[in-house]
Protein backbone atom coordinates (compact mmCIF):
# COMPACT_ATOMS: atom_id res chain seq x y z
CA UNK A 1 0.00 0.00 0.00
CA UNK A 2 1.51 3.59 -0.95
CA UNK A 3 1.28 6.41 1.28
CA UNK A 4 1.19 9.83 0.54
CA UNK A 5 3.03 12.23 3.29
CA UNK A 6 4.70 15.22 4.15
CA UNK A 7 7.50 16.52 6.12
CA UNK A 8 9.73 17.37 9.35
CA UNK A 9 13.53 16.38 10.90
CA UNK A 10 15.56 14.51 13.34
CA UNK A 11 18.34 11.66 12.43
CA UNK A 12 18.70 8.74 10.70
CA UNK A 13 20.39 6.43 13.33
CA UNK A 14 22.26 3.12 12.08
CA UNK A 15 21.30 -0.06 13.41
CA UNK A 16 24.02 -0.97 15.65
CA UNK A 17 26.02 -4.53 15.65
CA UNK A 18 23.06 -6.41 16.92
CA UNK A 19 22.99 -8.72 13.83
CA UNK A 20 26.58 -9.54 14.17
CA UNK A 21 26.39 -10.02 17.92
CA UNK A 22 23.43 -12.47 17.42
CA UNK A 23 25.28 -14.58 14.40
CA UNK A 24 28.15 -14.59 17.04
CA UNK A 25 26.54 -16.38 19.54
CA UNK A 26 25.10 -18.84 17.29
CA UNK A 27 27.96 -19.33 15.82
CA UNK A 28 29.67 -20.08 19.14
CA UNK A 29 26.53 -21.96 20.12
CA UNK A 30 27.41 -24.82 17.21
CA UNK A 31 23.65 -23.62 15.63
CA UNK A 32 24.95 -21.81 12.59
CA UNK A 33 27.88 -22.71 10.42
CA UNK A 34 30.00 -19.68 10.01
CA UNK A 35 30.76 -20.95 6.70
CA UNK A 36 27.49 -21.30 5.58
CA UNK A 37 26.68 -17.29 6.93
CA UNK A 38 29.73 -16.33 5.19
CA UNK A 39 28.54 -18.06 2.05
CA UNK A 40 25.54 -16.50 2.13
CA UNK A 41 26.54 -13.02 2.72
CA UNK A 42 29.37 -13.64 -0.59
CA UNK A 43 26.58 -14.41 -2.38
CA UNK A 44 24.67 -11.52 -2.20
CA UNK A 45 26.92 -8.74 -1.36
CA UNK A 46 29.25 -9.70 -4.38
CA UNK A 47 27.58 -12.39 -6.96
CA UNK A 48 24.27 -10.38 -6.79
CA UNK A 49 24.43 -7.12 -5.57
CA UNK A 50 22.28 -4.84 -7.42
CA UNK A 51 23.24 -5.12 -10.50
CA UNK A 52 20.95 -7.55 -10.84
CA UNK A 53 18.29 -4.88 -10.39
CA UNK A 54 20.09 -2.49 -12.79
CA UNK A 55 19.72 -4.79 -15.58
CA UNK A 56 16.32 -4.82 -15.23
CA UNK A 57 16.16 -1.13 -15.24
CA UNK A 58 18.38 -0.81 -17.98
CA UNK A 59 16.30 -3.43 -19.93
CA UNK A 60 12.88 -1.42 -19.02
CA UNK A 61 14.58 1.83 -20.45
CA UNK A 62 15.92 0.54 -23.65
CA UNK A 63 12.84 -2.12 -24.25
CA UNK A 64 9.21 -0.30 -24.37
CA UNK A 65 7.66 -3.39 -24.40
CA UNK A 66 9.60 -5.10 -21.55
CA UNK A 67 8.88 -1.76 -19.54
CA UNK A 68 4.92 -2.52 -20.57
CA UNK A 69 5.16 -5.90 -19.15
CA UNK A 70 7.42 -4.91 -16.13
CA UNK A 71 4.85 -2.84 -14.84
CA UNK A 72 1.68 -4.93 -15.87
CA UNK A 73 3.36 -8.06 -14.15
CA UNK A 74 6.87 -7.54 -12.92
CA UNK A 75 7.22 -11.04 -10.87
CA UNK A 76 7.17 -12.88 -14.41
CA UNK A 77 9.11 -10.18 -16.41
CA UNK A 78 11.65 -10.32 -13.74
CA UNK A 79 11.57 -14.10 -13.34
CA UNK A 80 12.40 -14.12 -17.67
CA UNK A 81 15.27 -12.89 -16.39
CA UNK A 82 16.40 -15.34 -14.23
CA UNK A 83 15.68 -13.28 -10.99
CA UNK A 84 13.58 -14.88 -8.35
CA UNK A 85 12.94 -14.27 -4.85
CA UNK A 86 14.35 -16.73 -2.19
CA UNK A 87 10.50 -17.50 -1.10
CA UNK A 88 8.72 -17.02 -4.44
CA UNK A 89 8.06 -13.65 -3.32
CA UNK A 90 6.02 -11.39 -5.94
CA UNK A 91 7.59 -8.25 -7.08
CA UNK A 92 5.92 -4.83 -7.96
CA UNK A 93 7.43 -2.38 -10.00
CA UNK A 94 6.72 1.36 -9.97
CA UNK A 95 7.72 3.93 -12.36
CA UNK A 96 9.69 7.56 -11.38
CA UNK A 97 7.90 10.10 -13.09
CA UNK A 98 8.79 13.99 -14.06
CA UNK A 99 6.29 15.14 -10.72
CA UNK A 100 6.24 11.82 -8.95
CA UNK A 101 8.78 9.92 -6.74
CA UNK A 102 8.78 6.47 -5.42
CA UNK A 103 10.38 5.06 -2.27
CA UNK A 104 10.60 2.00 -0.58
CA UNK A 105 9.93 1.19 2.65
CA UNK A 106 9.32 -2.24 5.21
CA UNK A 107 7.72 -0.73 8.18
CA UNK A 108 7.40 -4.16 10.05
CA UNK A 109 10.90 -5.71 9.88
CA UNK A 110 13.17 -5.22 6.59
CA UNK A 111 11.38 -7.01 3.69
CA UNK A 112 13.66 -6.02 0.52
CA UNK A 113 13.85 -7.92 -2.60
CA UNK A 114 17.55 -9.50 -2.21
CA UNK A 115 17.41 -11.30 -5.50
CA UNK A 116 17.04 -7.79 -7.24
CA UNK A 117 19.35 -5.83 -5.00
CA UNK A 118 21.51 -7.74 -3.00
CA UNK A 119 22.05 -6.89 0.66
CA UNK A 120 20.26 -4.52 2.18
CA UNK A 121 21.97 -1.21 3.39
CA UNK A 122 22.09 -1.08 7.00
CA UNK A 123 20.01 2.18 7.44
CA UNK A 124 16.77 0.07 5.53
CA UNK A 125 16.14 -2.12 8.62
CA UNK A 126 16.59 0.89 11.08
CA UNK A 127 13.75 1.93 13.16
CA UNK A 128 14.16 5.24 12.27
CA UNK A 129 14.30 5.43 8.66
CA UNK A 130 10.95 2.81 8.68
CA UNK A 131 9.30 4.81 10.76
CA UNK A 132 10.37 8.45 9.39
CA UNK A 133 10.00 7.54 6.08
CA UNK A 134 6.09 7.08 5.87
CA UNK A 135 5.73 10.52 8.26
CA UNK A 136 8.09 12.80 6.12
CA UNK A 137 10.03 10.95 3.06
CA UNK A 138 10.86 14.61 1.85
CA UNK A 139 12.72 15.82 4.90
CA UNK A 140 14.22 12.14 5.01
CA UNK A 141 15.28 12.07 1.47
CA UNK A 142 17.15 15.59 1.85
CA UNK A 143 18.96 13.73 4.40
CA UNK A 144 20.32 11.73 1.76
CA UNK A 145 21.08 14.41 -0.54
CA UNK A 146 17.97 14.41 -2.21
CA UNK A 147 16.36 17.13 -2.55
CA UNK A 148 12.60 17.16 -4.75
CA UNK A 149 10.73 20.13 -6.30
CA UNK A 150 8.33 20.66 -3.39
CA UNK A 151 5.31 20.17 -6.59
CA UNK A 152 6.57 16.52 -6.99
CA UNK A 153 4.36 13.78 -5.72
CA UNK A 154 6.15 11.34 -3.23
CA UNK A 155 4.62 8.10 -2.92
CA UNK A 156 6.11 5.25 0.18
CA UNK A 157 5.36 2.09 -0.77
CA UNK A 158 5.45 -0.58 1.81
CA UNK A 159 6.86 -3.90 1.39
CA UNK A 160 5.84 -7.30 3.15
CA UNK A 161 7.19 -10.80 3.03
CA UNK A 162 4.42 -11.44 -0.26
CA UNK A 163 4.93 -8.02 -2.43
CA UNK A 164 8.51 -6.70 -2.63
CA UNK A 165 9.21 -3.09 -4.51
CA UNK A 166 11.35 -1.81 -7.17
CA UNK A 167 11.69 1.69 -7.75
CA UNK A 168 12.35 2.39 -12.13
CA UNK A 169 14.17 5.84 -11.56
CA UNK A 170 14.24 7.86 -14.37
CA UNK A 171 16.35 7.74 -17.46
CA UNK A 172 18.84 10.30 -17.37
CA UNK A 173 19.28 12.46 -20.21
CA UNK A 174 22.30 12.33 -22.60
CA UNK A 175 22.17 8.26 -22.77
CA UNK A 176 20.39 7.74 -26.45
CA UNK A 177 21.97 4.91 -28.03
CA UNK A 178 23.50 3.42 -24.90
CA UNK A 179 23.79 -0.19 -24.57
CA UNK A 180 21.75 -1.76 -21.81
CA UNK A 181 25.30 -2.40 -20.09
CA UNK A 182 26.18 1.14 -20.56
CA UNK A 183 22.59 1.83 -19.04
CA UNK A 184 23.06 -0.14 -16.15
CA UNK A 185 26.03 1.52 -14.93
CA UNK A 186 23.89 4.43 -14.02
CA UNK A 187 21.34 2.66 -11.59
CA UNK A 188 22.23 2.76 -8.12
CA UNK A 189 20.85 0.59 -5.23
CA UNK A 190 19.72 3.70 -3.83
CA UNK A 191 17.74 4.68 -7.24
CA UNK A 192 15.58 1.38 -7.25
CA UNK A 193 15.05 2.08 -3.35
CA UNK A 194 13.92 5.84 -3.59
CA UNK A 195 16.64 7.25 -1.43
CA UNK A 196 18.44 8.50 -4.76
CA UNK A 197 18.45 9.21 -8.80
CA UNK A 198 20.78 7.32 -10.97
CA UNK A 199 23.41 8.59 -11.89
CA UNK A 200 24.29 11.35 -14.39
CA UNK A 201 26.65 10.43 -17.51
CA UNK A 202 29.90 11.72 -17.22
């Protein structure tokens, strides 16, 4: 479900080591092998990351009709490309527009769509960006440097463990006749959350 909000401050606080402190002890406990955490963390800060995510981006801006089907049903146009969710999750895609901006959100715990983006960024699962973000995304998103026209639209989208998000940022200008490669060098984990643009060609 979207929500549309408004504004106000205070900090975005990073989650502290919890998560490692935890793995520790069940590490030390003999109920998790570190090698297996390890493993899993390799995979999906390095073998996927988000460029997994990018391509699909990249693919939606150079491919009308892929961007059609993306947003009609983006679970199966993202499964064509070989990206599924760990639980069969179901994936929504929403479209940046000139006047309206997306973000992303998990107000329960930190539902993110790790097959499309890799590892979540620490400040996701804090309880202050998932509880800021749905009161005031615009004075949150300054935080992160970006700063929207105060006439654009901001719509927070809230993910569960069922219906992940991607964000489609906007095509920059100056990239006609890039390559989907070249493309996907501009989209930034941040861009398909909502906490950023992609980035601007050189």
């Amino acid at each position: 479900m979207p929500h549309d909000h408004h504004d106000h401050d205070n900090h975005l606080d990073p989650m502290d080591a919890r998560v490692r402190a935890l793995e520790t002890i069940l590490v030390q406990k003999g109920l998790v092998d570190p090698a297996a955490v390890d493993a899993i963390i390799e995979t999906y800060a390095h073998k996927v990351g988000p460029q997994n995510g990018a391509a699909v981006v990249a693919r939606a801006w150079s491919e009308p009709a892929f961007a059609d089907w993306l947003a009609r049903d983006a679970t199966a146009a993202v499964g064509a490309m070989g990206f599924t969710g760990r639980q069969g999750e179901h994936v929504k895609a929403v479209f940046n527009a000139p006047g309206l901006h997306h973000v992303i959100v998990c107000t329960l715990c930190s539902c993110y769509p790790w097959s499309l983006l890799g590892l979540p960024p620490v400040w996701y699962k804090s309880p202050a960006y998932r509880s800021r973000v749905v009161i005031e995304p615009r004075a949150v998103l300054a935080e992160f440097g970006l700063v929207l026209p105060e006439a654009t639209q901001l719509r927070v989208w809230d993910s569960t463990a069922e219906l992940r998000y991607l964000v489609v940022p906007m095509r920059p200008e100056g990239t006609e006749g890039w390559t989907p490669e070249q493309l996907a060098e501009l989209v930034t984990r941040e861009s398909m959350i909502g906490t950023g643009l992609a980035r601007v060609p050189a």
